[in-house]
PDB file of N, CA and C in Angstrom:
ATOM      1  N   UNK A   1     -16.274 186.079-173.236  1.00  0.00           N
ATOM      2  CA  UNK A   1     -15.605 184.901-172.706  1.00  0.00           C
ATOM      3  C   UNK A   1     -16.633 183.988-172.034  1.00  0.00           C
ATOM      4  N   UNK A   2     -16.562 182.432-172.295  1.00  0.00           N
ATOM      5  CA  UNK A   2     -17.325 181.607-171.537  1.00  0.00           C
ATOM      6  C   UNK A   2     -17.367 181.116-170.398  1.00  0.00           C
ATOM      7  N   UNK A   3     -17.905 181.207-169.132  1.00  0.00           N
ATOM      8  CA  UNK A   3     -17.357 180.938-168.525  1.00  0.00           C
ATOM      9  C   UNK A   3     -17.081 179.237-167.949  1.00  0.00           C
ATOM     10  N   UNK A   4     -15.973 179.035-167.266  1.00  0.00           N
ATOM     11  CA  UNK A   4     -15.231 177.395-167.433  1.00  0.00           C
ATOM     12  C   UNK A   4     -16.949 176.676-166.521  1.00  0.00           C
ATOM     13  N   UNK A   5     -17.225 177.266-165.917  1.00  0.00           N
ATOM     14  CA  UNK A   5     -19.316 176.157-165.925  1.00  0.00           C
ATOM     15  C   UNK A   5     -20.009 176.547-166.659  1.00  0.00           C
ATOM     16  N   UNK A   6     -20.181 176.821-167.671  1.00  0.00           N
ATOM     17  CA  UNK A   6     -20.923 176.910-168.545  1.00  0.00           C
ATOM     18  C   UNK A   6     -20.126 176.110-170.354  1.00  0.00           C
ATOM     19  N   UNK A   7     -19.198 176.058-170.027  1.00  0.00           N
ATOM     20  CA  UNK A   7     -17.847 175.412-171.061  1.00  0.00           C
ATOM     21  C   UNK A   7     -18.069 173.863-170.320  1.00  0.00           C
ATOM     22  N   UNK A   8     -17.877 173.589-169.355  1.00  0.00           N
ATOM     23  CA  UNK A   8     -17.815 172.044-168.971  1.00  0.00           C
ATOM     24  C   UNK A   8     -19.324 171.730-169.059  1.00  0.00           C
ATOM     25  N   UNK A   9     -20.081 172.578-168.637  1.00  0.00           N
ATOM     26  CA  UNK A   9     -21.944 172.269-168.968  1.00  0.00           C
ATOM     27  C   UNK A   9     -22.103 171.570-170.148  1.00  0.00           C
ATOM     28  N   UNK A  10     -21.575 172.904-171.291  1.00  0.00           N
ATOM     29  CA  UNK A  10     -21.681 172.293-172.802  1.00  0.00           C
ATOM     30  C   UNK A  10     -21.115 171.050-173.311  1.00  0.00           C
ATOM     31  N   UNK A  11     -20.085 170.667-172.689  1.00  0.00           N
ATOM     32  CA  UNK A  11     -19.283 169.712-173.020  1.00  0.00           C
ATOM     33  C   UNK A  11     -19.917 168.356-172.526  1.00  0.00           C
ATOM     34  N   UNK A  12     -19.993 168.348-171.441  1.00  0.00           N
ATOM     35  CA  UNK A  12     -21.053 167.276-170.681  1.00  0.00           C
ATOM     36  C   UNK A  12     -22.361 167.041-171.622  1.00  0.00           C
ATOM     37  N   UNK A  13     -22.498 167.808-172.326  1.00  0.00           N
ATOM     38  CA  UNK A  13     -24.033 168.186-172.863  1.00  0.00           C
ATOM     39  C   UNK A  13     -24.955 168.127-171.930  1.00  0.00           C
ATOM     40  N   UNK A  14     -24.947 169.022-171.369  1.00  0.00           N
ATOM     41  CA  UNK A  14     -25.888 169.023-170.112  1.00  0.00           C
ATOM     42  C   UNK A  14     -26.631 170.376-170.401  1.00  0.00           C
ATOM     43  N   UNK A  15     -27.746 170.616-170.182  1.00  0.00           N
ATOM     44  CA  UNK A  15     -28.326 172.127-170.203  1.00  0.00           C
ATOM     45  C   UNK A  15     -28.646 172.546-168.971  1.00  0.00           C
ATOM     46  N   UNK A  16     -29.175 173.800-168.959  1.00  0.00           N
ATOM     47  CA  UNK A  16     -29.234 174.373-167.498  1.00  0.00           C
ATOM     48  C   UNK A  16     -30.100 173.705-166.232  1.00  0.00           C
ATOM     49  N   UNK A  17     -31.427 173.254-167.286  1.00  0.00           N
ATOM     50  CA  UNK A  17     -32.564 172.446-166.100  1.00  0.00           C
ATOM     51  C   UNK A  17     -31.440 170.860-165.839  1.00  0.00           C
ATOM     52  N   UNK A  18     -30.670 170.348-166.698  1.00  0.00           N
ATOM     53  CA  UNK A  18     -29.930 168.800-166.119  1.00  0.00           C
ATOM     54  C   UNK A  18     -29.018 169.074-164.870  1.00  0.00           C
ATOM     55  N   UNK A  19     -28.560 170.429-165.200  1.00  0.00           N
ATOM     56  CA  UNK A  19     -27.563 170.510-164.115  1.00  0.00           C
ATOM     57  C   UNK A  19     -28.165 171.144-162.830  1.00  0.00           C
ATOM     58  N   UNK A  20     -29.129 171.559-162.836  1.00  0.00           N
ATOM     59  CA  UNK A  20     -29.961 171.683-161.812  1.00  0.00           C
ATOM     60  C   UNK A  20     -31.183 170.389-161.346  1.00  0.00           C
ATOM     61  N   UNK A  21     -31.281 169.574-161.842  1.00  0.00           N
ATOM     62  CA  UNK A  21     -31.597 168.718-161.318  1.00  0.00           C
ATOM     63  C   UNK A  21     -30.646 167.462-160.454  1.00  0.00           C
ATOM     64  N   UNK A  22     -29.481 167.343-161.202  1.00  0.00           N
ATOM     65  CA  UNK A  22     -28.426 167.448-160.410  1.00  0.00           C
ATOM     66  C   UNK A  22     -27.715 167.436-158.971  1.00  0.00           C
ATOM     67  N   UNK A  23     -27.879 168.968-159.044  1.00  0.00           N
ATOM     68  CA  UNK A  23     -27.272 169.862-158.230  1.00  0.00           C
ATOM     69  C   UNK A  23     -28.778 170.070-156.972  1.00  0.00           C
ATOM     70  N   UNK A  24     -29.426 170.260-157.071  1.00  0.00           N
ATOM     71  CA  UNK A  24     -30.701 170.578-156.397  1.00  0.00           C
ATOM     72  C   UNK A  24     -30.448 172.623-156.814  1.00  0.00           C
ATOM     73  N   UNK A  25     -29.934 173.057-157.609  1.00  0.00           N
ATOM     74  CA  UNK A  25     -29.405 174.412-157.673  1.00  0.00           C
ATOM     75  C   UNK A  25     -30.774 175.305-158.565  1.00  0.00           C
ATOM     76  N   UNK A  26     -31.359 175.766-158.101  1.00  0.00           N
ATOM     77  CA  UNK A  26     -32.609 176.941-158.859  1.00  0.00           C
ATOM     78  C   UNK A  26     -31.914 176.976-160.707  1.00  0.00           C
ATOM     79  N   UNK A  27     -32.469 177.067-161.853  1.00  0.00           N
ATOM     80  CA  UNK A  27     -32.486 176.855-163.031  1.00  0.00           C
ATOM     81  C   UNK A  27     -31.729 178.840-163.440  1.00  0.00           C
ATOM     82  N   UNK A  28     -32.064 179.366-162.329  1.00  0.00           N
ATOM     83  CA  UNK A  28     -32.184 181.103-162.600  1.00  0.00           C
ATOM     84  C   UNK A  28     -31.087 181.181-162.027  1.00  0.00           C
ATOM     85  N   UNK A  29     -30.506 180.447-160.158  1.00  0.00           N
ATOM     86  CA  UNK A  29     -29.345 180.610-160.233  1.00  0.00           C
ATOM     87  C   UNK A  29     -27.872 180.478-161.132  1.00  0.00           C
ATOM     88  N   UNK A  30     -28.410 179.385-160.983  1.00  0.00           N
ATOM     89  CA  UNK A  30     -27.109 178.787-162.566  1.00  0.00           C
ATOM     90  C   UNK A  30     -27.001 179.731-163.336  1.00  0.00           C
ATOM     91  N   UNK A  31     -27.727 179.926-164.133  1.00  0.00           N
ATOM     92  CA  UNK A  31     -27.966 181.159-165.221  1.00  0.00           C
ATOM     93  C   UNK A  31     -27.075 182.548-164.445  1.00  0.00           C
ATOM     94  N   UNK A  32     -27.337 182.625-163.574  1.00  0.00           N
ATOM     95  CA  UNK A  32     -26.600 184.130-163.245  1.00  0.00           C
ATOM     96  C   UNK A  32     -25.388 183.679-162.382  1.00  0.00           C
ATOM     97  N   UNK A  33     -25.150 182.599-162.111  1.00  0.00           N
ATOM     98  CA  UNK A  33     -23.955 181.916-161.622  1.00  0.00           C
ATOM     99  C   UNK A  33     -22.784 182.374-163.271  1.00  0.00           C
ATOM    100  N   UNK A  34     -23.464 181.063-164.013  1.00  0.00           N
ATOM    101  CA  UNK A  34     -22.470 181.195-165.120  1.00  0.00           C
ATOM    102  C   UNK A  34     -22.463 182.814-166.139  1.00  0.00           C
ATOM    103  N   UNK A  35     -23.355 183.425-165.632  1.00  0.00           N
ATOM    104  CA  UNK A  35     -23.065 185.049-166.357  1.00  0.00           C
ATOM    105  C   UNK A  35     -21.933 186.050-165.329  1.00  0.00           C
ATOM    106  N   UNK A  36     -22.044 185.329-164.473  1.00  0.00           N
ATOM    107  CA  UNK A  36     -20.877 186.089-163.480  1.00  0.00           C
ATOM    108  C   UNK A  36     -21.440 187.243-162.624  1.00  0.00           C
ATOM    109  N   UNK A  37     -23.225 186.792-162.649  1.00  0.00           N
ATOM    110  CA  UNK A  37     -23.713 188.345-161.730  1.00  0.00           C
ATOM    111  C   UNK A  37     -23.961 187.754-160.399  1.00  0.00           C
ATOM    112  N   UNK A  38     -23.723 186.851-159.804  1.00  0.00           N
ATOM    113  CA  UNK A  38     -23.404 185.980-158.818  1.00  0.00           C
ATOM    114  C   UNK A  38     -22.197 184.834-158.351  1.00  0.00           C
ATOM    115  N   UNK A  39     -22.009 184.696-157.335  1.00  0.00           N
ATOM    116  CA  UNK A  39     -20.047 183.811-156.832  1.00  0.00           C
ATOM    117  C   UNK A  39     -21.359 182.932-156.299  1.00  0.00           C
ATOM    118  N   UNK A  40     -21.117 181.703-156.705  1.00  0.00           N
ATOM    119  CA  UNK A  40     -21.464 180.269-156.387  1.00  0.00           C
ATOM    120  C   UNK A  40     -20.490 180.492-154.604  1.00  0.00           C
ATOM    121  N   UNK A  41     -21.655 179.466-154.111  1.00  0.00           N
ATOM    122  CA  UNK A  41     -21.582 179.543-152.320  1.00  0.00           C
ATOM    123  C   UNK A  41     -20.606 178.149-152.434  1.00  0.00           C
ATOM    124  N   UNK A  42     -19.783 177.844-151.598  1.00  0.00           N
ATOM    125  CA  UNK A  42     -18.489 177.071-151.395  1.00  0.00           C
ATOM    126  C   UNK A  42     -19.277 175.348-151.478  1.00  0.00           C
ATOM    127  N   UNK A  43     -20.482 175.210-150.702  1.00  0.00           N
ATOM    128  CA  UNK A  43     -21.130 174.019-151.326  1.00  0.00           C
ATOM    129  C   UNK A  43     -21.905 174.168-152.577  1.00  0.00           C
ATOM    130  N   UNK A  44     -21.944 175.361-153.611  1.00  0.00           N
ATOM    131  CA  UNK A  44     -22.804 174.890-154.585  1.00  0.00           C
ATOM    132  C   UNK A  44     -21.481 174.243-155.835  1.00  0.00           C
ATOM    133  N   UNK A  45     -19.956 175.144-155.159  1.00  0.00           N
ATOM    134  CA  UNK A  45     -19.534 175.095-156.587  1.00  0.00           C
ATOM    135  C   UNK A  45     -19.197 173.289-156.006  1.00  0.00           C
ATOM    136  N   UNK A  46     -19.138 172.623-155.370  1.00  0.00           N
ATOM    137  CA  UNK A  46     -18.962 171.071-154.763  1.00  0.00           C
ATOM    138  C   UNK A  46     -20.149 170.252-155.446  1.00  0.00           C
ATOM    139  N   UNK A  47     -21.269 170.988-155.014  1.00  0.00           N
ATOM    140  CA  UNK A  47     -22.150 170.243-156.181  1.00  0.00           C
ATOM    141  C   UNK A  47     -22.415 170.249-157.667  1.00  0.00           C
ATOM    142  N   UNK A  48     -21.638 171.422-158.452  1.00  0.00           N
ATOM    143  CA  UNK A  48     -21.484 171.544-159.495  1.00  0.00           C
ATOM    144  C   UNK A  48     -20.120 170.749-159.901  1.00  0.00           C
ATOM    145  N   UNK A  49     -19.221 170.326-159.761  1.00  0.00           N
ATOM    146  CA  UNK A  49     -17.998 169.705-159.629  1.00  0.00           C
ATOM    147  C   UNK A  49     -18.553 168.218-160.056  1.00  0.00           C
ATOM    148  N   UNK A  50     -19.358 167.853-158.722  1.00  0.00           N
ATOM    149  CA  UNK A  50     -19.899 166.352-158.680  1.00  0.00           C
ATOM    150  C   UNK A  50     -20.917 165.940-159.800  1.00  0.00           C
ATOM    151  N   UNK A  51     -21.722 167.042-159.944  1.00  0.00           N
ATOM    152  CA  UNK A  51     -22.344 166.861-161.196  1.00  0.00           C
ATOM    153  C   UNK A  51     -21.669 166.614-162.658  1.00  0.00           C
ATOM    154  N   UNK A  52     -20.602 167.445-162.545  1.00  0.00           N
ATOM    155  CA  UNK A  52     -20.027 167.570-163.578  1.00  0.00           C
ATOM    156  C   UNK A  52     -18.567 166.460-163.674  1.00  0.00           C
ATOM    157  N   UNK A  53     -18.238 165.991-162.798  1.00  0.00           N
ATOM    158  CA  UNK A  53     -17.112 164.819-163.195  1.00  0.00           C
ATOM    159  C   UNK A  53     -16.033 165.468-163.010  1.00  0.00           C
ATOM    160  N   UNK A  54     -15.542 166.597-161.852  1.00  0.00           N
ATOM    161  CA  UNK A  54     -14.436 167.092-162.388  1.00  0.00           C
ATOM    162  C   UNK A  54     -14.212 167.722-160.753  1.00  0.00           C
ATOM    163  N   UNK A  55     -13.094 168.479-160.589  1.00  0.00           N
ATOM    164  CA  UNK A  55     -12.839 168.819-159.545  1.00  0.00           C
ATOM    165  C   UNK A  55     -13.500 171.019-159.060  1.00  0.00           C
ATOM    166  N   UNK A  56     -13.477 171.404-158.179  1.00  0.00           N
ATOM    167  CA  UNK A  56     -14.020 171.899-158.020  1.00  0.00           C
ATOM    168  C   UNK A  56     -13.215 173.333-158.758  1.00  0.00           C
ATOM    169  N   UNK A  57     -12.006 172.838-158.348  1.00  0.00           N
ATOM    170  CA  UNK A  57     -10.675 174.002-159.124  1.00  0.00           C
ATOM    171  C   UNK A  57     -10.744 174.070-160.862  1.00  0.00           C
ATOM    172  N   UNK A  58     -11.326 173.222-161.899  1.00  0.00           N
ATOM    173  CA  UNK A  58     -11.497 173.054-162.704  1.00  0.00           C
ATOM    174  C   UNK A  58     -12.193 174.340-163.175  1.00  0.00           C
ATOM    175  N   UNK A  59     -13.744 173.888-162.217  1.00  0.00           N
ATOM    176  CA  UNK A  59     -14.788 175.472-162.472  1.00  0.00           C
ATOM    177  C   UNK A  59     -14.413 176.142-162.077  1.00  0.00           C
ATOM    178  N   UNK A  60     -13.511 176.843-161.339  1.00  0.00           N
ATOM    179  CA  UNK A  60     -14.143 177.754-160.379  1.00  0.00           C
ATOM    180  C   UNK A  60     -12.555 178.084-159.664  1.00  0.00           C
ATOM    181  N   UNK A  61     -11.495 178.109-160.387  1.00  0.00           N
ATOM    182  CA  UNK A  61     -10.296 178.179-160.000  1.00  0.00           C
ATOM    183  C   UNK A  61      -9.817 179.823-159.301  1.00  0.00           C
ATOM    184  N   UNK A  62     -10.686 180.826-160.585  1.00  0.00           N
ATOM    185  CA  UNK A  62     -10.236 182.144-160.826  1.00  0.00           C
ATOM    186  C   UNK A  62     -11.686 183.102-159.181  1.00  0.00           C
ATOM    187  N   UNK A  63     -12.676 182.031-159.490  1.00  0.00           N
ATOM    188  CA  UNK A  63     -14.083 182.483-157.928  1.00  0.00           C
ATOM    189  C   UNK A  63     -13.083 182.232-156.519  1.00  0.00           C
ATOM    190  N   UNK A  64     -12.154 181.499-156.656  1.00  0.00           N
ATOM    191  CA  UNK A  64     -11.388 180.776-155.330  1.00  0.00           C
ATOM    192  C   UNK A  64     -10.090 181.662-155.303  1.00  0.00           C
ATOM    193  N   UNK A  65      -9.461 182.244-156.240  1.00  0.00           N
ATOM    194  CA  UNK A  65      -8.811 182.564-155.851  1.00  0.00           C
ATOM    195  C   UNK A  65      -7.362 182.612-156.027  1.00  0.00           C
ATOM    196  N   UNK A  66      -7.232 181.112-156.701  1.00  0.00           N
ATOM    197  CA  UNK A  66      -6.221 179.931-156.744  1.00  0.00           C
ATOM    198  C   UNK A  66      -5.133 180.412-157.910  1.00  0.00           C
ATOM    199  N   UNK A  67      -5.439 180.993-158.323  1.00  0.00           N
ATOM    200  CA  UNK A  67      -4.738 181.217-160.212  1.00  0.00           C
ATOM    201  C   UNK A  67      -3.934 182.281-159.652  1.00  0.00           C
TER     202      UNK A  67
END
């Protein structure tokens, strides 16, 4: 399964170094953000959101809780 930041990444056409330039977010975090061996910190998934055009519940609905 993909996960929904790494699905809106692709879609954006954005790759891992755009969305870390972005974000100010390490190129290695992301990477283990979107593999699921790390929970994005409550301001990264805000800067991934903003990067990405979308709300923060979009990415990151099921990390929060919300579903």
């Amino acid at each position: 399964m993909i996960s929904p930041l790494r699905e809106k990444r692709f879609f954006a056409q954005l790759s891992i170094y755009d969305i870390g330039q972005r974000t100010g977010i390490d190129t290695a975090r992301i990477s283990l953000i979107e593999r699921g061996y790390k929970v994005p910190r409550e301001e990264e998934m805000e800067r991934f959101a903003k990067a990405l055009g979308c709300s923060v519940e979009d990415i990151f609905s099921q990390t929060r809780g919300d579903d």
